[in-house]
Protein backbone atom coordinates (compact mmCIF):
# COMPACT_ATOMS: atom_id res chain seq x y z
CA UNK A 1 -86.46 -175.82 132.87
CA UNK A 2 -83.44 -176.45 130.73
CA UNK A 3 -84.58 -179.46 129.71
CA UNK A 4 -88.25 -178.21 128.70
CA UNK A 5 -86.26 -175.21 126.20
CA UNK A 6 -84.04 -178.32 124.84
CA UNK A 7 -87.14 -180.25 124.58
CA UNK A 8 -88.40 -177.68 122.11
CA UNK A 9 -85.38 -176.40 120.44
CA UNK A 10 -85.10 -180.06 119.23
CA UNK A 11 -88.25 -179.83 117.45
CA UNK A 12 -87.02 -176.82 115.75
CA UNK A 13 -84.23 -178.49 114.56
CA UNK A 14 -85.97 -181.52 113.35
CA UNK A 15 -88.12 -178.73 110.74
CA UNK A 16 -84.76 -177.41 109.47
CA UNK A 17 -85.39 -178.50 106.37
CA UNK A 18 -88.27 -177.26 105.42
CA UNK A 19 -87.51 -173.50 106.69
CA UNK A 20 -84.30 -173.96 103.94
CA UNK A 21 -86.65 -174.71 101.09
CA UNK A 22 -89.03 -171.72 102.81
CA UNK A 23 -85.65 -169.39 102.68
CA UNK A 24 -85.00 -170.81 99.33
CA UNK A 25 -88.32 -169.59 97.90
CA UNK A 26 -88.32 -166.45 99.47
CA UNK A 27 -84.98 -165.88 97.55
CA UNK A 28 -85.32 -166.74 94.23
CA UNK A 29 -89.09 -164.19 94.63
CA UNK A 30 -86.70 -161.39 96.27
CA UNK A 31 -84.36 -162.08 93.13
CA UNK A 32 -87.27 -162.13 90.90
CA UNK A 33 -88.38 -158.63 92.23
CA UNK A 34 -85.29 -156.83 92.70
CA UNK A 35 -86.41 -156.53 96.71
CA UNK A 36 -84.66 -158.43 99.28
CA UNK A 37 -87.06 -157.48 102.19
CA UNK A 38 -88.74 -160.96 101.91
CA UNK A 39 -85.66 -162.87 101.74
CA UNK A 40 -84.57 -161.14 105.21
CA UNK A 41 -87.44 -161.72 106.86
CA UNK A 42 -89.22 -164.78 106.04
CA UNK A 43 -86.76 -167.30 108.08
CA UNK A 44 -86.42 -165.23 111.22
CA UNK A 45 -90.75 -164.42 110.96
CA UNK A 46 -91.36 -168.13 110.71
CA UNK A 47 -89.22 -169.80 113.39
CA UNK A 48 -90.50 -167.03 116.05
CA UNK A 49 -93.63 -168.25 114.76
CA UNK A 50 -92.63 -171.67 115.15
CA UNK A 51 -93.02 -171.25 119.03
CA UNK A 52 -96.52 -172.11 118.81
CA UNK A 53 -96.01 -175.29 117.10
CA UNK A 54 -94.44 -176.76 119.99
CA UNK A 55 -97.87 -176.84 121.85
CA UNK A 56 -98.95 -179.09 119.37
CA UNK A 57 -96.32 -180.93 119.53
CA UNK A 58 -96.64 -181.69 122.90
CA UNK A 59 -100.07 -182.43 122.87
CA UNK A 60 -99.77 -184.45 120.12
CA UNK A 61 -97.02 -186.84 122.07
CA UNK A 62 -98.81 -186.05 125.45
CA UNK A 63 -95.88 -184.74 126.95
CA UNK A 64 -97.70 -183.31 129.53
CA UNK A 65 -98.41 -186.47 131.44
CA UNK A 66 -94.80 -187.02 132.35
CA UNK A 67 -93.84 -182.85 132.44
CA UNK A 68 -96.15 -182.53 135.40
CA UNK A 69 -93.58 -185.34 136.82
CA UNK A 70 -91.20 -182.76 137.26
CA UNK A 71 -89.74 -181.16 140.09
CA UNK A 72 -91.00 -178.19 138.55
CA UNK A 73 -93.83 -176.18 139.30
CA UNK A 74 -96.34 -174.95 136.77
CA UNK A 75 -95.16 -171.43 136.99
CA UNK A 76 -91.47 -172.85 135.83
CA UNK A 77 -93.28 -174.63 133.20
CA UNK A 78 -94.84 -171.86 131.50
CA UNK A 79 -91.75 -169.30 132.04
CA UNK A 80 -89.22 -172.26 130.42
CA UNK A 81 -91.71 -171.73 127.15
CA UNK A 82 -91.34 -168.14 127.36
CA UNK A 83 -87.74 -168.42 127.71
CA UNK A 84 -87.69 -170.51 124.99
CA UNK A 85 -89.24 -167.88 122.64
CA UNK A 86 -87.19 -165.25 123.64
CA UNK A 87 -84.14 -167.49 122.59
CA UNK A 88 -85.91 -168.07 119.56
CA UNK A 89 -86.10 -164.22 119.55
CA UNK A 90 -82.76 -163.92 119.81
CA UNK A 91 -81.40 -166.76 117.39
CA UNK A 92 -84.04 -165.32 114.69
CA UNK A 93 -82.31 -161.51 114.85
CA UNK A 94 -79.04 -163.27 114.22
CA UNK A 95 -80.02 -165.10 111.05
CA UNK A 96 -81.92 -162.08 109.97
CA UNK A 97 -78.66 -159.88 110.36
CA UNK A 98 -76.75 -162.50 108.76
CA UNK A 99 -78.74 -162.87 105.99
CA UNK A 100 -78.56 -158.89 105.07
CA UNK A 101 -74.96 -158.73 105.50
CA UNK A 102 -74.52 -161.73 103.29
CA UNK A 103 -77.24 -160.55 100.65
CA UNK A 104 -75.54 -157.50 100.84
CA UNK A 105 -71.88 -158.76 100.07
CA UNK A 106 -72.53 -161.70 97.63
CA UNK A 107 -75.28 -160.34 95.46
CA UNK A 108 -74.90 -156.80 95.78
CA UNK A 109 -78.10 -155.50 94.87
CA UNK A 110 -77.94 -151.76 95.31
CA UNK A 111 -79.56 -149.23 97.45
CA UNK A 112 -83.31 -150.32 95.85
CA UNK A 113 -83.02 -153.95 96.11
CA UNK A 114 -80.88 -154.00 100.22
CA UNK A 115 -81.26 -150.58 102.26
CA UNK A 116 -81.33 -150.25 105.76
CA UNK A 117 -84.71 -148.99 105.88
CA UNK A 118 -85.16 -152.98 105.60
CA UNK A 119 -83.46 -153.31 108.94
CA UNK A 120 -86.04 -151.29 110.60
CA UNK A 121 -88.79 -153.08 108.67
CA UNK A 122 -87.24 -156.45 109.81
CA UNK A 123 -87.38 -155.58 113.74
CA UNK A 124 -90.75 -154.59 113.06
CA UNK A 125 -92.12 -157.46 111.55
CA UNK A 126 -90.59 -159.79 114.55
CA UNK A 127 -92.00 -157.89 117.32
CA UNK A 128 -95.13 -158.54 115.11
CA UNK A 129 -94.48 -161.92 115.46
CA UNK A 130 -93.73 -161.93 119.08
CA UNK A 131 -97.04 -160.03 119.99
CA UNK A 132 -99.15 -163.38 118.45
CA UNK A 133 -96.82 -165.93 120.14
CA UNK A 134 -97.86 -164.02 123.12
CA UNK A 135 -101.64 -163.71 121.90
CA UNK A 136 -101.60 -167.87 121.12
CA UNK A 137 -99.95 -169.17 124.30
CA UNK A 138 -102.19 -167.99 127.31
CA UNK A 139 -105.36 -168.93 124.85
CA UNK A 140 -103.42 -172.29 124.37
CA UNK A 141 -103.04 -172.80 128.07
CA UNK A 142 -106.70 -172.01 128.46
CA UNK A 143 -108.40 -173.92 125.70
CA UNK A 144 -105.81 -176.16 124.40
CA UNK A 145 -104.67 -175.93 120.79
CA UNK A 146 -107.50 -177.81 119.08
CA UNK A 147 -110.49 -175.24 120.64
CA UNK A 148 -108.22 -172.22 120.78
CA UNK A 149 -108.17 -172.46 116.85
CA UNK A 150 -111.67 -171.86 117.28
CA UNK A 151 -111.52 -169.35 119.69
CA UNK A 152 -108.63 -167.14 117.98
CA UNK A 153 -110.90 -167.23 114.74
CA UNK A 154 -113.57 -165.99 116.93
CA UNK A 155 -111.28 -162.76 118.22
CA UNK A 156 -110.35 -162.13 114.41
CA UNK A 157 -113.83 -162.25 113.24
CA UNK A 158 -114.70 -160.15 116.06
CA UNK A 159 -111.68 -157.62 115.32
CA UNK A 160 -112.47 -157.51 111.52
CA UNK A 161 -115.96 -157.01 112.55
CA UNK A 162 -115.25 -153.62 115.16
CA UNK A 163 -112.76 -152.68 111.95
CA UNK A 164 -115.56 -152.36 109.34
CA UNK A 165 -118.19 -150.81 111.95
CA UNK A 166 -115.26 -147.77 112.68
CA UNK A 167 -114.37 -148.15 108.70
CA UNK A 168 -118.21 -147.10 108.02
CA UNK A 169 -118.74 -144.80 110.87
CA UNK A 170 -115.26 -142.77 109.48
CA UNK A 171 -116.64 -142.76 106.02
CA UNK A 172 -120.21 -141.30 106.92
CA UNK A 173 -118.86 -138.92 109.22
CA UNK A 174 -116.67 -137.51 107.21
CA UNK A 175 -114.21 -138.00 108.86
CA UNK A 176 -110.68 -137.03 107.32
CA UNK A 177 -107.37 -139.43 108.41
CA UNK A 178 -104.26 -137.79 108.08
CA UNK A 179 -102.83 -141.15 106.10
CA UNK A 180 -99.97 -139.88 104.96
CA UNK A 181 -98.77 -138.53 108.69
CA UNK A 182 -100.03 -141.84 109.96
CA UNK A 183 -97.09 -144.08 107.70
CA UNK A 184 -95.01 -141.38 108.63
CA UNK A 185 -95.19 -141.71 112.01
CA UNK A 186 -95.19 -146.17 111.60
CA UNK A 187 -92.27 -145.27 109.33
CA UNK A 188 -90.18 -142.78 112.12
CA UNK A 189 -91.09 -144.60 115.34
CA UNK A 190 -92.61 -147.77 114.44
CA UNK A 191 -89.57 -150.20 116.17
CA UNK A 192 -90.07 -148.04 119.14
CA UNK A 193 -93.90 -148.36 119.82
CA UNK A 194 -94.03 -151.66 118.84
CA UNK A 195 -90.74 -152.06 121.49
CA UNK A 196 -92.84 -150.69 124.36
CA UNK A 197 -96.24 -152.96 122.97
CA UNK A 198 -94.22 -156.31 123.10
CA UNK A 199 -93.20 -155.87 126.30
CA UNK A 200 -96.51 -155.09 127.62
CA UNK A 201 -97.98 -157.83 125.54
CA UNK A 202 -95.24 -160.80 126.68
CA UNK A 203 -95.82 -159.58 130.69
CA UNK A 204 -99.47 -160.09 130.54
CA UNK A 205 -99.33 -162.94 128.25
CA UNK A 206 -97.17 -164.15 130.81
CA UNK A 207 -99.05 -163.75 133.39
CA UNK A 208 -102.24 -164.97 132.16
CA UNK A 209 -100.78 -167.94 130.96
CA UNK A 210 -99.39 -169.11 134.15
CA UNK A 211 -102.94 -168.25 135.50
CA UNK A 212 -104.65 -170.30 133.05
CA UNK A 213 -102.15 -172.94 133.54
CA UNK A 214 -102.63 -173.28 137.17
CA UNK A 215 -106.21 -174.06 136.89
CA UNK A 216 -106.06 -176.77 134.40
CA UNK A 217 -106.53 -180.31 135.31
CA UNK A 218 -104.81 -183.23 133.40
């Protein structure tokens, strides 16, 4: 298995590049608008994100066709990749720390521009991340990455399409929505539910992937 997570931290490193010029943007717009919350988040966001990549990757090179070689077993397989993201997890809260601290002691932008409201914001927007790495892989494992493209545009359709039905329903019922308690509540516990949901999302992601993964024939 170590070799599979090396496997695909190399391809991370090989895209270091372009996540500087990606960081690089991101800072001169946070400088631009006197808000440093995209600056803090955009690198970490994107190489979580980056986990998915690696499936193309791989089926791009057809590493598959000496992985099975392995004295592995399919189940090892799938938990190295979800190793591998939680490292990712792990290395992206690091640069995201870093970069606040430094932010914070070279530019010194003030309490409107660097607060640690951003922190909480920051946490929230990776577990974000991690609940679609964990959404992509077991579709991935089922479908492949070519038809899952097809078949995670289907599930956002479909979710945009239940939103607007309840969006309608709300609005001719009459129904009032306490908004204002609602962000307060995203605002005062938001790190914490989406905590609990990641976890619950990664174990059944998890699960179903190795599933999936069993059943497919190469």
């Amino acid at each position: 298995m170590k070799g599979l997570i090396i496997k695909d931290l190399l391809f991370i490193k090989s895209t270091w590049k372009n996540m500087i010029i990606l960081f690089i943007g991101s800072l001169l717009i946070s400088i631009a608008l006197g808000n440093y919350l995209l600056a803090i988040c955009s690198l970490p966001v994107l190489l979580l994100s980056s986990g998915i990549n690696t499936f193309q990757t791989d089926e791009f090179y057809n590493t598959e066709s000496y992985t099975l070689s392995y004295p592995l077993s399919r189940k090892q397989i799938v938990l190295a990749k979800y190793l591998f993201t939680i490292l990712l997890l792990l290395i992206a809260t690091y640069l995201g720390l870093m970069i606040y601290y430094l932010i914070g002691v070279i530019i010194n932008p003030g309490y409107n521009g660097l607060n640690t409201y951003m922190l909480k914001y920051f946490f929230m927007m990776e577990a974000g991340a991690l609940i679609v790495d964990s959404i992509f892989y077991p579709v991935i494992y089922k479908f492949g990455c070519e038809k899952s493209r097809l078949v995670l545009m289907s599930i956002v359709m479909l979710f945009l399409g239940i939103s607007s039905i309840l969006s309608v329903y709300i609005n001719t019922a009459n129904i009032k929505l306490d908004l204002a308690g609602a962000l307060n509540f995203v605002q005062t516990y938001g790190v914490q539910v989406l905590g609990v949901l990641v976890i619950i999302f990664l174990i059944i992601s998890y699960l179903l992937s190795i599933i999936f993964y069993k059943r497919k024939d190469y």
